[in-house]
PDB file of N, CA and C in Angstrom:
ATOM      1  N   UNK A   1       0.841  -1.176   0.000  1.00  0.00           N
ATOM      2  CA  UNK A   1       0.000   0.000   0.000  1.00  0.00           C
ATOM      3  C   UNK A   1       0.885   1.237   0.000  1.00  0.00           C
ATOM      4  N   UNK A   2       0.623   2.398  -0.674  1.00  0.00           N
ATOM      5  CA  UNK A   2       1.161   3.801  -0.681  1.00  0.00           C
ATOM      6  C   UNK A   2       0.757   4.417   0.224  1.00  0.00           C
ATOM      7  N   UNK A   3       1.212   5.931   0.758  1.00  0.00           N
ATOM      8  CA  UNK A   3       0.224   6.617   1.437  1.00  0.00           C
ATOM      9  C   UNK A   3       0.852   7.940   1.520  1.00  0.00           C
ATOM     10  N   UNK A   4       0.516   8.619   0.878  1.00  0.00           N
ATOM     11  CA  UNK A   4       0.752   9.926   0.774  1.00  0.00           C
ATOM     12  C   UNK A   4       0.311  10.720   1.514  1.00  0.00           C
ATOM     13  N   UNK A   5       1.019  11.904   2.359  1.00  0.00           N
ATOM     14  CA  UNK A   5       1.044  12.294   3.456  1.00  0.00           C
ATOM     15  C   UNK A   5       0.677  13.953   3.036  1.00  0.00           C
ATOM     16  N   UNK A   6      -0.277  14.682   3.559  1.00  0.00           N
ATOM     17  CA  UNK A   6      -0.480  15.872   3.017  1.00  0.00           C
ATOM     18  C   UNK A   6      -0.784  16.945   4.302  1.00  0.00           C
ATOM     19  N   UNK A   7      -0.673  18.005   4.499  1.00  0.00           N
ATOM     20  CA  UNK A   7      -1.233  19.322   5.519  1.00  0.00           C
ATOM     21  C   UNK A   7      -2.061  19.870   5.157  1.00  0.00           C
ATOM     22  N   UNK A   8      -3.253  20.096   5.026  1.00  0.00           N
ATOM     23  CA  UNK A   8      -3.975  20.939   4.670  1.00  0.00           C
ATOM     24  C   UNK A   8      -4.826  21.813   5.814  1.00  0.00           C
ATOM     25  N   UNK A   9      -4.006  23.027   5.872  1.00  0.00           N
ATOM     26  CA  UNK A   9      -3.855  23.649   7.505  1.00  0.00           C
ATOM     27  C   UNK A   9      -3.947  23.111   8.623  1.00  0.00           C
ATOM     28  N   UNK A  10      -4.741  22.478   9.428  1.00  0.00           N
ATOM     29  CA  UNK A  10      -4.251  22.138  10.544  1.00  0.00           C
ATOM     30  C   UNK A  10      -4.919  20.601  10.509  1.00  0.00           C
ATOM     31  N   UNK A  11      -4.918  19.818   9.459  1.00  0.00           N
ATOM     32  CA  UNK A  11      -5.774  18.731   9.144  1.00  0.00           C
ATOM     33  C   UNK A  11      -4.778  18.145   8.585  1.00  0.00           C
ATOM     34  N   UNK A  12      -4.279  16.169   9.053  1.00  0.00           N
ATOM     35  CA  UNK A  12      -3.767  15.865   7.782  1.00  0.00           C
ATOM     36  C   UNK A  12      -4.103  15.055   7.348  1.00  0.00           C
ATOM     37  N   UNK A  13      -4.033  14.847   5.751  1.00  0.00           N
ATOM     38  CA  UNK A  13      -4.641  14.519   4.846  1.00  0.00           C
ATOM     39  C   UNK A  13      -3.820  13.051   4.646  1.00  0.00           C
ATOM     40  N   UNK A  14      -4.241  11.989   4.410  1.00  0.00           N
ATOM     41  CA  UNK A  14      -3.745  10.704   4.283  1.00  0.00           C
ATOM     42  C   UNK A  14      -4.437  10.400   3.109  1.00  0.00           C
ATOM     43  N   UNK A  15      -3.766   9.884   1.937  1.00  0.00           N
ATOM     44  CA  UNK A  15      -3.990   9.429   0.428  1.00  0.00           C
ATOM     45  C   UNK A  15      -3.718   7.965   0.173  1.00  0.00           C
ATOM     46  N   UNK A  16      -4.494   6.899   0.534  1.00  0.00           N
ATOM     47  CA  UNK A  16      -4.327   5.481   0.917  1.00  0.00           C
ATOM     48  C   UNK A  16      -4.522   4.991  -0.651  1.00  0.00           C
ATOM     49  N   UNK A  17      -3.365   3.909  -1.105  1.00  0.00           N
ATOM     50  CA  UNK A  17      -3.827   3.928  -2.381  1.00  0.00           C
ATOM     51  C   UNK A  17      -3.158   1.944  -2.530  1.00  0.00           C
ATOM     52  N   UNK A  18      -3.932   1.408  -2.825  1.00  0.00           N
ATOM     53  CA  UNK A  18      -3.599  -0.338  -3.151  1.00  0.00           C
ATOM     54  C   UNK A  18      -4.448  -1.113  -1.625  1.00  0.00           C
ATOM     55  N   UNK A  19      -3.949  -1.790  -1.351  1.00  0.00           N
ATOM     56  CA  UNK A  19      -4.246  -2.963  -0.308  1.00  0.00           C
ATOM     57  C   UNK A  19      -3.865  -2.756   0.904  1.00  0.00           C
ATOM     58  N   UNK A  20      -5.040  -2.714   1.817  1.00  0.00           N
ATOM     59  CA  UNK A  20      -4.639  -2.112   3.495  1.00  0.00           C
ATOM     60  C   UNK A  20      -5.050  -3.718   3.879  1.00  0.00           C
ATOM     61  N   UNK A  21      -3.937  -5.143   4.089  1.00  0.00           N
ATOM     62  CA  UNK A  21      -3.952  -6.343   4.232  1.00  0.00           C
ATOM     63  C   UNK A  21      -3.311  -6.450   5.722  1.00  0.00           C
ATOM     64  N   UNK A  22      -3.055  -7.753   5.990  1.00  0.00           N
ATOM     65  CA  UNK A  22      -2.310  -8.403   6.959  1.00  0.00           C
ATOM     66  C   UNK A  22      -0.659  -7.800   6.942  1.00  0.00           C
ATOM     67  N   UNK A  23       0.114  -7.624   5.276  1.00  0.00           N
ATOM     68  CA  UNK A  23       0.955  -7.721   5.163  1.00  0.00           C
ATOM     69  C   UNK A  23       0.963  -6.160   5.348  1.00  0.00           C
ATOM     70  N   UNK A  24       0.317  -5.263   5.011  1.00  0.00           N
ATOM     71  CA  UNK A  24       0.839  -3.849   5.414  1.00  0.00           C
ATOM     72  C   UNK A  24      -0.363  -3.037   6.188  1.00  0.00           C
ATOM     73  N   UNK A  25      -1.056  -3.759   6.850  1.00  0.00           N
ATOM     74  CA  UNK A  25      -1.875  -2.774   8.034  1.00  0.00           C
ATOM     75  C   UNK A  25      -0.585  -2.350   9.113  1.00  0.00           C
ATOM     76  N   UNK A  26       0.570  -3.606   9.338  1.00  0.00           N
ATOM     77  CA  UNK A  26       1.206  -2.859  10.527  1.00  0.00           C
ATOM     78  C   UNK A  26       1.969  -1.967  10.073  1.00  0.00           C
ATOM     79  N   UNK A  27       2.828  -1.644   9.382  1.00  0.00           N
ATOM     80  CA  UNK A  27       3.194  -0.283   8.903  1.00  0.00           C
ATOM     81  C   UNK A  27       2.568   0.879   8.883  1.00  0.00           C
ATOM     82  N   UNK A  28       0.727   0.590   8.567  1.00  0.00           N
ATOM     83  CA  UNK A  28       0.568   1.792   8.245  1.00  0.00           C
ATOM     84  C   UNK A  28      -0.050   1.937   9.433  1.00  0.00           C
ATOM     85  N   UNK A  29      -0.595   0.904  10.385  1.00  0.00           N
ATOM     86  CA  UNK A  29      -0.782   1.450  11.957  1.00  0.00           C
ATOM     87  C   UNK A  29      -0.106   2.265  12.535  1.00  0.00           C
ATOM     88  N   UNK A  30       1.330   2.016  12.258  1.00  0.00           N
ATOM     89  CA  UNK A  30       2.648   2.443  12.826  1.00  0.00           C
ATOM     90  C   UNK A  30       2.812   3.794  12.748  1.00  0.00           C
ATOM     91  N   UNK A  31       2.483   4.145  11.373  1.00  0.00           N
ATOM     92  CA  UNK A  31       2.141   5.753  10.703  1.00  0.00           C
ATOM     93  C   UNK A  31       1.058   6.460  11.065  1.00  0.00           C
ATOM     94  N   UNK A  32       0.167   6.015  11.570  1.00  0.00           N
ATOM     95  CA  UNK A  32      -1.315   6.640  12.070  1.00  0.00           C
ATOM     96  C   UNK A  32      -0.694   6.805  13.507  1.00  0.00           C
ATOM     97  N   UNK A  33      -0.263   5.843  14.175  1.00  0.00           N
ATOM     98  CA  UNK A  33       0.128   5.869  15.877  1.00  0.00           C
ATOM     99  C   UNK A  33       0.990   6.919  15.631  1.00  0.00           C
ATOM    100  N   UNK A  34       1.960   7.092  14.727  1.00  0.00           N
ATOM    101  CA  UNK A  34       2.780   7.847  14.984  1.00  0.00           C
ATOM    102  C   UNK A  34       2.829   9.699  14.940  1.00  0.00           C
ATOM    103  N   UNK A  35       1.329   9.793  13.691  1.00  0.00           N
ATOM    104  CA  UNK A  35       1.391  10.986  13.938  1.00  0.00           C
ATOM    105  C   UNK A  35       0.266  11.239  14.875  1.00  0.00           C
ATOM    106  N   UNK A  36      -0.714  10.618  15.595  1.00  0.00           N
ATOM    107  CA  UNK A  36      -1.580  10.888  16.827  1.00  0.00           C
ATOM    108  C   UNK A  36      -0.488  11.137  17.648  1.00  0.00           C
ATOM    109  N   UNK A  37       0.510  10.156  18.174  1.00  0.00           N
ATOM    110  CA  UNK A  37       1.758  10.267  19.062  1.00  0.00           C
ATOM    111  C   UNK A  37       2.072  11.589  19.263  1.00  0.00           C
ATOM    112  N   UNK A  38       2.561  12.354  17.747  1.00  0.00           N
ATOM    113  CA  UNK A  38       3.074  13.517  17.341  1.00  0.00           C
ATOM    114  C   UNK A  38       2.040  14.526  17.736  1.00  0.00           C
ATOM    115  N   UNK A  39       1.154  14.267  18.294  1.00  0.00           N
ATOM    116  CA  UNK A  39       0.260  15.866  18.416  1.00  0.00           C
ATOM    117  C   UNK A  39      -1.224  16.001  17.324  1.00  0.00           C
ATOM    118  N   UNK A  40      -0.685  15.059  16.325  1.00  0.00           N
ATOM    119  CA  UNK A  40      -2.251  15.409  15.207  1.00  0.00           C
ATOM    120  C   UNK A  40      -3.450  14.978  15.282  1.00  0.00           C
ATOM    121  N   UNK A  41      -4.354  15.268  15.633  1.00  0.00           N
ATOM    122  CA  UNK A  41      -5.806  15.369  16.236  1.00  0.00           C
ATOM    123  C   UNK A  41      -7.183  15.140  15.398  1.00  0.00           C
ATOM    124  N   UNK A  42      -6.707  15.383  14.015  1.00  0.00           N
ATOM    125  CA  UNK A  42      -7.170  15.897  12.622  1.00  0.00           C
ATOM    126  C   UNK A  42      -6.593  14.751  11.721  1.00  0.00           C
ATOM    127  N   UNK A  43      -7.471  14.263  11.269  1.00  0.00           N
ATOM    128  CA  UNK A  43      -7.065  12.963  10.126  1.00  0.00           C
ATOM    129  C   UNK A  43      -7.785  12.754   8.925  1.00  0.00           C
ATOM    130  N   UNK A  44      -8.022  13.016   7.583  1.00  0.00           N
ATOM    131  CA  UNK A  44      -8.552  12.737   7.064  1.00  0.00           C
ATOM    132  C   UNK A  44      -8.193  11.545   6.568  1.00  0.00           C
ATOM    133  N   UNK A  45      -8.752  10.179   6.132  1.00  0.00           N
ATOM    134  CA  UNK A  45      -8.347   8.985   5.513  1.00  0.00           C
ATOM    135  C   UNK A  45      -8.722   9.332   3.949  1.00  0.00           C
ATOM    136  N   UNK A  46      -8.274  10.044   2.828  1.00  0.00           N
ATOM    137  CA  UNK A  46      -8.573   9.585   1.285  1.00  0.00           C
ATOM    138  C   UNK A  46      -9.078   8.313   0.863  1.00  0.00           C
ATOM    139  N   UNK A  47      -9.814   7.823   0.917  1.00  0.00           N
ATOM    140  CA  UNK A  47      -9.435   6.125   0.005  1.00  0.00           C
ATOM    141  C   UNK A  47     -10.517   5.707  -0.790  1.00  0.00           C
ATOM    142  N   UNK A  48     -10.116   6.805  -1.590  1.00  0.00           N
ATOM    143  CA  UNK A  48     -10.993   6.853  -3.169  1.00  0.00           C
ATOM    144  C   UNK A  48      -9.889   5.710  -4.031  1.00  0.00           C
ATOM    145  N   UNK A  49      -8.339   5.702  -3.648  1.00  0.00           N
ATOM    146  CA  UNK A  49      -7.426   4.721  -4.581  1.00  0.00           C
ATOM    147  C   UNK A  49      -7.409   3.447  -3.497  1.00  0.00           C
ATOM    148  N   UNK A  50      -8.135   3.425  -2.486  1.00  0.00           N
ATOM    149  CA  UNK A  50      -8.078   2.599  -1.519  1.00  0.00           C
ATOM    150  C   UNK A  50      -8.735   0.656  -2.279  1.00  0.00           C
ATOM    151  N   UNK A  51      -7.940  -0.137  -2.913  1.00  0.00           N
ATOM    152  CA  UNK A  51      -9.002  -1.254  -3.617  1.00  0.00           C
ATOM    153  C   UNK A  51      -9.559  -2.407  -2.472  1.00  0.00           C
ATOM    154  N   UNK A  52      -8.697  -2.434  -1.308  1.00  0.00           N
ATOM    155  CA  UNK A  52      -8.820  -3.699  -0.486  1.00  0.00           C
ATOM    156  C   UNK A  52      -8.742  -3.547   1.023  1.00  0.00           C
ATOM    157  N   UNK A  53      -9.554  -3.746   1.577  1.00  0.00           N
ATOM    158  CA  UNK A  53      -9.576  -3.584   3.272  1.00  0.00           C
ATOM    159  C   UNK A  53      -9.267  -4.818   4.033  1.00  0.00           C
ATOM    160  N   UNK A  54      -8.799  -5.690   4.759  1.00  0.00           N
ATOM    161  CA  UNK A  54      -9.161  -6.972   5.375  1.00  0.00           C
ATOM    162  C   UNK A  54      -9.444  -6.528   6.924  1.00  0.00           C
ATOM    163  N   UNK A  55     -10.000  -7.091   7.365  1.00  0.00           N
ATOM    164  CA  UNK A  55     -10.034  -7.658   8.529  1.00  0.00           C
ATOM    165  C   UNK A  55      -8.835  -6.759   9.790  1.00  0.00           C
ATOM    166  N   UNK A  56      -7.352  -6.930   9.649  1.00  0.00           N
ATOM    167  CA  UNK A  56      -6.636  -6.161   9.765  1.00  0.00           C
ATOM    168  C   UNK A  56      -6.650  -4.932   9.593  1.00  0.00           C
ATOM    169  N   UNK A  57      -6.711  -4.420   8.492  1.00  0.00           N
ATOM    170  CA  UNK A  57      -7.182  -2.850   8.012  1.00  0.00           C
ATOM    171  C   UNK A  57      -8.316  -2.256   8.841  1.00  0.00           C
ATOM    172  N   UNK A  58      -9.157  -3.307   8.905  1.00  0.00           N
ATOM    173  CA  UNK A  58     -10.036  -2.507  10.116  1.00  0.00           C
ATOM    174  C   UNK A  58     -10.087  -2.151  10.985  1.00  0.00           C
ATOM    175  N   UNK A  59      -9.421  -3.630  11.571  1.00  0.00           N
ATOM    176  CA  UNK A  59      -8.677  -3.147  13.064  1.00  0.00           C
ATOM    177  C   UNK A  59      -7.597  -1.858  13.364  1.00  0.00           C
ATOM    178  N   UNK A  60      -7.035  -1.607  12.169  1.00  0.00           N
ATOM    179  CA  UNK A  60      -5.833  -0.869  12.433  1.00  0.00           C
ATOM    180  C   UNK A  60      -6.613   0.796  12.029  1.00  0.00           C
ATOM    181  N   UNK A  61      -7.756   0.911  11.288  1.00  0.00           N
ATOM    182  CA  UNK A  61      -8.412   2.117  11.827  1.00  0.00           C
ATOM    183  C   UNK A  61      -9.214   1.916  12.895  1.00  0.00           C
ATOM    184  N   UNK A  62      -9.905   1.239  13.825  1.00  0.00           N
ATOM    185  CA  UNK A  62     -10.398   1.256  15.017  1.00  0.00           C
ATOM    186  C   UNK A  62      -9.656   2.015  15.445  1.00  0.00           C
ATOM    187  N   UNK A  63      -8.162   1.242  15.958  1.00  0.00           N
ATOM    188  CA  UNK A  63      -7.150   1.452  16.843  1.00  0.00           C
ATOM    189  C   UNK A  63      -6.897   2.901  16.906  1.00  0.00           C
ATOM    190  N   UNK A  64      -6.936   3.679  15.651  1.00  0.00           N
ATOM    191  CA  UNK A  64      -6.479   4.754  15.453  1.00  0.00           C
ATOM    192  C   UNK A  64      -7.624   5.576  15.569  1.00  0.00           C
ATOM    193  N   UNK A  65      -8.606   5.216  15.734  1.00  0.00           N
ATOM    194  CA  UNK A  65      -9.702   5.757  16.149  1.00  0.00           C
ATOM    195  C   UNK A  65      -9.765   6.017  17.753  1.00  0.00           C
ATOM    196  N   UNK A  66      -9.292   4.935  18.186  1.00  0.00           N
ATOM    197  CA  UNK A  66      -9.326   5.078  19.570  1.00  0.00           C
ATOM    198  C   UNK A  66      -8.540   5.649  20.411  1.00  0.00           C
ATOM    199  N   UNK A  67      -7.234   5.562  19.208  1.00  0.00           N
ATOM    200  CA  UNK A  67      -6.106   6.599  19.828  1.00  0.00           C
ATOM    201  C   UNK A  67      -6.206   8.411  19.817  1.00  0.00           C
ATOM    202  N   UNK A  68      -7.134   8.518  19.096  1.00  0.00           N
ATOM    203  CA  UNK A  68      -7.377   9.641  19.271  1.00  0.00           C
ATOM    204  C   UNK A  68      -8.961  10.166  19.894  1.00  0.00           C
ATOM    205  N   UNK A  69      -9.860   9.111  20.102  1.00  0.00           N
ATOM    206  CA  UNK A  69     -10.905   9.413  21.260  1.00  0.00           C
ATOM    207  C   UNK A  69     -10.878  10.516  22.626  1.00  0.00           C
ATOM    208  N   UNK A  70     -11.629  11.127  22.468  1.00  0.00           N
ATOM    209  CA  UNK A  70     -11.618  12.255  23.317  1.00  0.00           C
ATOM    210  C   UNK A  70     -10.911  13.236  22.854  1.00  0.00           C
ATOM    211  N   UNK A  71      -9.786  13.404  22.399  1.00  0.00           N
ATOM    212  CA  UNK A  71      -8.484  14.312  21.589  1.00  0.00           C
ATOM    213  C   UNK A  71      -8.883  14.640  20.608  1.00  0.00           C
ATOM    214  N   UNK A  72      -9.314  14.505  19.557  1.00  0.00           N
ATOM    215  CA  UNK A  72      -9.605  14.088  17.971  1.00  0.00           C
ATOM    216  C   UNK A  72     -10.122  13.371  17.363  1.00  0.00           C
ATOM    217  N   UNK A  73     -10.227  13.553  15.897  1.00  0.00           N
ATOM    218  CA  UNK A  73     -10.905  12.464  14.931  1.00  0.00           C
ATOM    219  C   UNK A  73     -10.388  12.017  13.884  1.00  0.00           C
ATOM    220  N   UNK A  74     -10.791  11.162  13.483  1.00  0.00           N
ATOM    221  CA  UNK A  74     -10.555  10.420  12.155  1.00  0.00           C
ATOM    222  C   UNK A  74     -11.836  10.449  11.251  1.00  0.00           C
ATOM    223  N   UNK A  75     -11.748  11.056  10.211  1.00  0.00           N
ATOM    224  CA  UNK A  75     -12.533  10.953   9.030  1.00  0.00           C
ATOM    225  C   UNK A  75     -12.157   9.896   7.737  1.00  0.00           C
ATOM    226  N   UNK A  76     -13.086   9.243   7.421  1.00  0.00           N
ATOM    227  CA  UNK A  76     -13.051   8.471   5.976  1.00  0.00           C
ATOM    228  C   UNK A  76     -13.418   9.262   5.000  1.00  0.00           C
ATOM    229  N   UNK A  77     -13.085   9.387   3.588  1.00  0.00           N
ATOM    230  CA  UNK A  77     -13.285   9.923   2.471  1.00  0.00           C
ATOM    231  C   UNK A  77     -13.065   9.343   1.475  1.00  0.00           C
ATOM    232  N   UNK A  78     -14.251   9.514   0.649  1.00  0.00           N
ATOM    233  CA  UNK A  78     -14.356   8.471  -0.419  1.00  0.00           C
ATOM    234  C   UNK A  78     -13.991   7.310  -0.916  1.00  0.00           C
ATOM    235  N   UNK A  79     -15.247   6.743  -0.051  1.00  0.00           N
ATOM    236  CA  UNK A  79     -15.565   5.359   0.072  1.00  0.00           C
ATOM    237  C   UNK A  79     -16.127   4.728  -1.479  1.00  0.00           C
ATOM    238  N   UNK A  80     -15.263   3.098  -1.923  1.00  0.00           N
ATOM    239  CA  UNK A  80     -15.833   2.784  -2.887  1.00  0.00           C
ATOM    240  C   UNK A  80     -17.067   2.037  -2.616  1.00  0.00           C
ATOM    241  N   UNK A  81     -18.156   1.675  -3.482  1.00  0.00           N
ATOM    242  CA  UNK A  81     -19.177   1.295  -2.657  1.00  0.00           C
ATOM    243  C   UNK A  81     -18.646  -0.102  -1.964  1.00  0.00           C
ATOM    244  N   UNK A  82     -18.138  -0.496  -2.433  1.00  0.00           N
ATOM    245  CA  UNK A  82     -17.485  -2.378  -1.633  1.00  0.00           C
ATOM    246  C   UNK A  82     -17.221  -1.479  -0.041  1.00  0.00           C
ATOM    247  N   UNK A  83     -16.108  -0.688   0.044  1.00  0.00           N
ATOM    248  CA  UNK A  83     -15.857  -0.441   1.307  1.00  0.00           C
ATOM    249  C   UNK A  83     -16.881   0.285   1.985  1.00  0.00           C
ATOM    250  N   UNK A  84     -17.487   0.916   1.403  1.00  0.00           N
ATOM    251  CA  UNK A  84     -18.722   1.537   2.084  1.00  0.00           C
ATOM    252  C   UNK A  84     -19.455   0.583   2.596  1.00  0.00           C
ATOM    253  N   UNK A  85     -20.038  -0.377   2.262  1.00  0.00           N
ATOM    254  CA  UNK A  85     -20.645  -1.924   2.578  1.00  0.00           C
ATOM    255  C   UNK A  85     -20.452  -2.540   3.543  1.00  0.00           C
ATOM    256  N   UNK A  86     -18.675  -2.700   3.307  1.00  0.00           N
ATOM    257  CA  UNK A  86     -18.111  -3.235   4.306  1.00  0.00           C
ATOM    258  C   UNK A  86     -18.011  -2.495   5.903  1.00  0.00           C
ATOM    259  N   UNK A  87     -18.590  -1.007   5.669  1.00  0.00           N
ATOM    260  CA  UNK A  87     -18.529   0.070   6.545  1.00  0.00           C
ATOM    261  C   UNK A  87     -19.537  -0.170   7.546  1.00  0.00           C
ATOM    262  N   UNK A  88     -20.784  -0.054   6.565  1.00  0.00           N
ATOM    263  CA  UNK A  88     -21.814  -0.647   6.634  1.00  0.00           C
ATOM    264  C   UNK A  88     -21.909  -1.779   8.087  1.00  0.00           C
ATOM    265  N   UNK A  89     -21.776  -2.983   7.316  1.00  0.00           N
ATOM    266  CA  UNK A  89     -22.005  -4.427   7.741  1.00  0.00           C
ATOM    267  C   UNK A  89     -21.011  -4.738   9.306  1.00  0.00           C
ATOM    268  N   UNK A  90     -19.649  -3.998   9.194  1.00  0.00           N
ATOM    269  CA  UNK A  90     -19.422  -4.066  10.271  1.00  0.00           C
ATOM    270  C   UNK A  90     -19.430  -3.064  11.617  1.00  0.00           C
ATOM    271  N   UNK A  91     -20.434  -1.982  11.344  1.00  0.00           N
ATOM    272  CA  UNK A  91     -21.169  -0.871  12.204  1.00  0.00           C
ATOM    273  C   UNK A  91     -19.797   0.825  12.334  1.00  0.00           C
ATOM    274  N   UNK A  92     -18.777   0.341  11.353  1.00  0.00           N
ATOM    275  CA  UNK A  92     -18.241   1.634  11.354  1.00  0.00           C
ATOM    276  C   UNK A  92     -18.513   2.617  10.756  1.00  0.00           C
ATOM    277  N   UNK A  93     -19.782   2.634  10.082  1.00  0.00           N
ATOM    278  CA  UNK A  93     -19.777   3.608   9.661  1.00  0.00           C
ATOM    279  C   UNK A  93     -21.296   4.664  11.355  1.00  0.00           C
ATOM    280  N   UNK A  94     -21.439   3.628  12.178  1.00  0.00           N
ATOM    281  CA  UNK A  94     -21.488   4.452  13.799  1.00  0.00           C
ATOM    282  C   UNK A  94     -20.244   4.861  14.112  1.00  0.00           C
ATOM    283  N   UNK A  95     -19.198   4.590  13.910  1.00  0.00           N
ATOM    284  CA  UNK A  95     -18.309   4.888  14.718  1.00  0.00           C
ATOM    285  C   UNK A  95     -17.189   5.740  14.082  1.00  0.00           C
ATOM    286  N   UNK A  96     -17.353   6.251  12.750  1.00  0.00           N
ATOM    287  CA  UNK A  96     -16.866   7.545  12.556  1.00  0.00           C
ATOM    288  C   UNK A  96     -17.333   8.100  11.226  1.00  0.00           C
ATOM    289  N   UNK A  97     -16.888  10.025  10.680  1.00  0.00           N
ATOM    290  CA  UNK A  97     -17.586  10.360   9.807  1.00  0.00           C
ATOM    291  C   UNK A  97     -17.027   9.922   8.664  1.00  0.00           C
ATOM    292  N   UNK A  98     -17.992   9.791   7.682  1.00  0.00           N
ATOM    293  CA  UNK A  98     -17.443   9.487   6.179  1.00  0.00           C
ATOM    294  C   UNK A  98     -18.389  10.474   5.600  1.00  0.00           C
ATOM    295  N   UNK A  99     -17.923  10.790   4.173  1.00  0.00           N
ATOM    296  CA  UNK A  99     -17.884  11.738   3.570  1.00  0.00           C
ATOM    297  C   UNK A  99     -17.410  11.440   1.851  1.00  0.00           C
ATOM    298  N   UNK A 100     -17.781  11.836   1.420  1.00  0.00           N
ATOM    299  CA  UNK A 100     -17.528  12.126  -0.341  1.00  0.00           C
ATOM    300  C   UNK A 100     -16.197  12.340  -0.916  1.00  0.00           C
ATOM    301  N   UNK A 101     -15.412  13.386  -0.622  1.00  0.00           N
ATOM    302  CA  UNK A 101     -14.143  13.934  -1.195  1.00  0.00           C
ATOM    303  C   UNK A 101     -13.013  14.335   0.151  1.00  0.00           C
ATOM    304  N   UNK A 102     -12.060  14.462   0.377  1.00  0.00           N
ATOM    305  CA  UNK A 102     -11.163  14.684   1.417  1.00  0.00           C
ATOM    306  C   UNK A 102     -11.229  16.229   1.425  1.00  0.00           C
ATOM    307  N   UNK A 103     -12.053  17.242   0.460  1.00  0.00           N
ATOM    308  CA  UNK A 103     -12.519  18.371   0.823  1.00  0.00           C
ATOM    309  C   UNK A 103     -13.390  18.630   1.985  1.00  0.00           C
ATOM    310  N   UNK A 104     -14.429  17.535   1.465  1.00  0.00           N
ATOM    311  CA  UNK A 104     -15.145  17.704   2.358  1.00  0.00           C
ATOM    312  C   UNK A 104     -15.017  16.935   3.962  1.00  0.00           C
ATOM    313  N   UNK A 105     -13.763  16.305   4.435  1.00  0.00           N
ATOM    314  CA  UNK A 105     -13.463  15.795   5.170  1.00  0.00           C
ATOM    315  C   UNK A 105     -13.057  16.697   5.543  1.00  0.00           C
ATOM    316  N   UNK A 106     -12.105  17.635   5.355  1.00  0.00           N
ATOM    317  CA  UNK A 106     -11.065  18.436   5.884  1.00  0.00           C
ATOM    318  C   UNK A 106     -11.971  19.668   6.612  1.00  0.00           C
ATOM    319  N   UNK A 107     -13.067  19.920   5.563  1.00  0.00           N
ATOM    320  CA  UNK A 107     -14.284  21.325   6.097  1.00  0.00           C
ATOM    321  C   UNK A 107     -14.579  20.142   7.665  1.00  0.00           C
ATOM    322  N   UNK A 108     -14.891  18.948   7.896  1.00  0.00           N
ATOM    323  CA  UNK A 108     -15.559  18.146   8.607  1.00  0.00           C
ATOM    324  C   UNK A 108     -14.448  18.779  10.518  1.00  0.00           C
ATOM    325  N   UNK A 109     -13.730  19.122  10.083  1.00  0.00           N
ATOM    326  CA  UNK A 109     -12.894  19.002  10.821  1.00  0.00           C
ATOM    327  C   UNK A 109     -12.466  20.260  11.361  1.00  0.00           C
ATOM    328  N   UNK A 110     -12.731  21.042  10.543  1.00  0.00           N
ATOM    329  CA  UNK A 110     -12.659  22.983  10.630  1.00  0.00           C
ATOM    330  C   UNK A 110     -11.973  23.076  10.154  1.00  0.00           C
ATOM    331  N   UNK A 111     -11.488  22.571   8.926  1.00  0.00           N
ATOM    332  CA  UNK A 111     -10.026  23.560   8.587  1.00  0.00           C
ATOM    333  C   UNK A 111     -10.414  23.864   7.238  1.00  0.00           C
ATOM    334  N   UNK A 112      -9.795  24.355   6.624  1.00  0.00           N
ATOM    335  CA  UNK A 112     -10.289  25.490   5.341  1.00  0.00           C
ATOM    336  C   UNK A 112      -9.731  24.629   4.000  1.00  0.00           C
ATOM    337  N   UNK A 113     -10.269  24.613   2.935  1.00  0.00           N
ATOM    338  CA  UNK A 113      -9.812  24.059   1.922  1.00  0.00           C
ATOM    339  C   UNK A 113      -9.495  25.262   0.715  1.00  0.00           C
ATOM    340  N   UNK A 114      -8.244  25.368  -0.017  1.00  0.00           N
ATOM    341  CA  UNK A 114      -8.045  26.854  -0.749  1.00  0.00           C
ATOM    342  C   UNK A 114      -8.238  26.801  -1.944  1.00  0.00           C
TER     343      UNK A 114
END
């Protein structure tokens, strides 16, 4: 999986692009822990290039969900309908916002899009 790392004022923007599997959820856990760790409060998830979620992948946005509970949020953005489904069926889409475009994630969050 790729993941392109972006600022968009005080929001950052995460660009998830291939397979969030067994073989690279822990890396990219590692990268989510690490910038909650760092102070960032503000998350948008992109994953409009996002093709594959498992089981793992889910867990590893929970986690990062939870790491920032009470502190901050995590937003999803553009969901394909498979993952939307899958959002669906396993009740996350109660447990955080999703949204259309990482524009509109970033407004979700207060920060300004230019």
């Amino acid at each position: 999986m790729e993941t392109l790392i972006e600022k968009v004022g005080n929001v950052q923007v995460l660009h998830l692009r291939g397979r969030l599997d067994l073989a690279t959820s822990p890396e990219f856990g590692n990268l989510l822990q690490g910038l909650i760790g760092s102070g960032e409060t503000k998350i948008v998830l992109d994953c409009r290039d996002l093709r594959y979620v498992s089981s793992s992948g889910l867990g590893t946005f929970i986690a990062a969900g939870k790491g920032l509970s009470g502190n901050g949020k995590l937003v999803f953005a553009g969901l394909s309908p498979h993952l939307q489904s899958l959002f669906d069926m396993t009740g996350l889409t109660n447990l955080f916002d999703i949204c259309g475009t990482k524009d509109e994630g970033v407004r979700i969050l207060g920060g300004s899009v230019e």
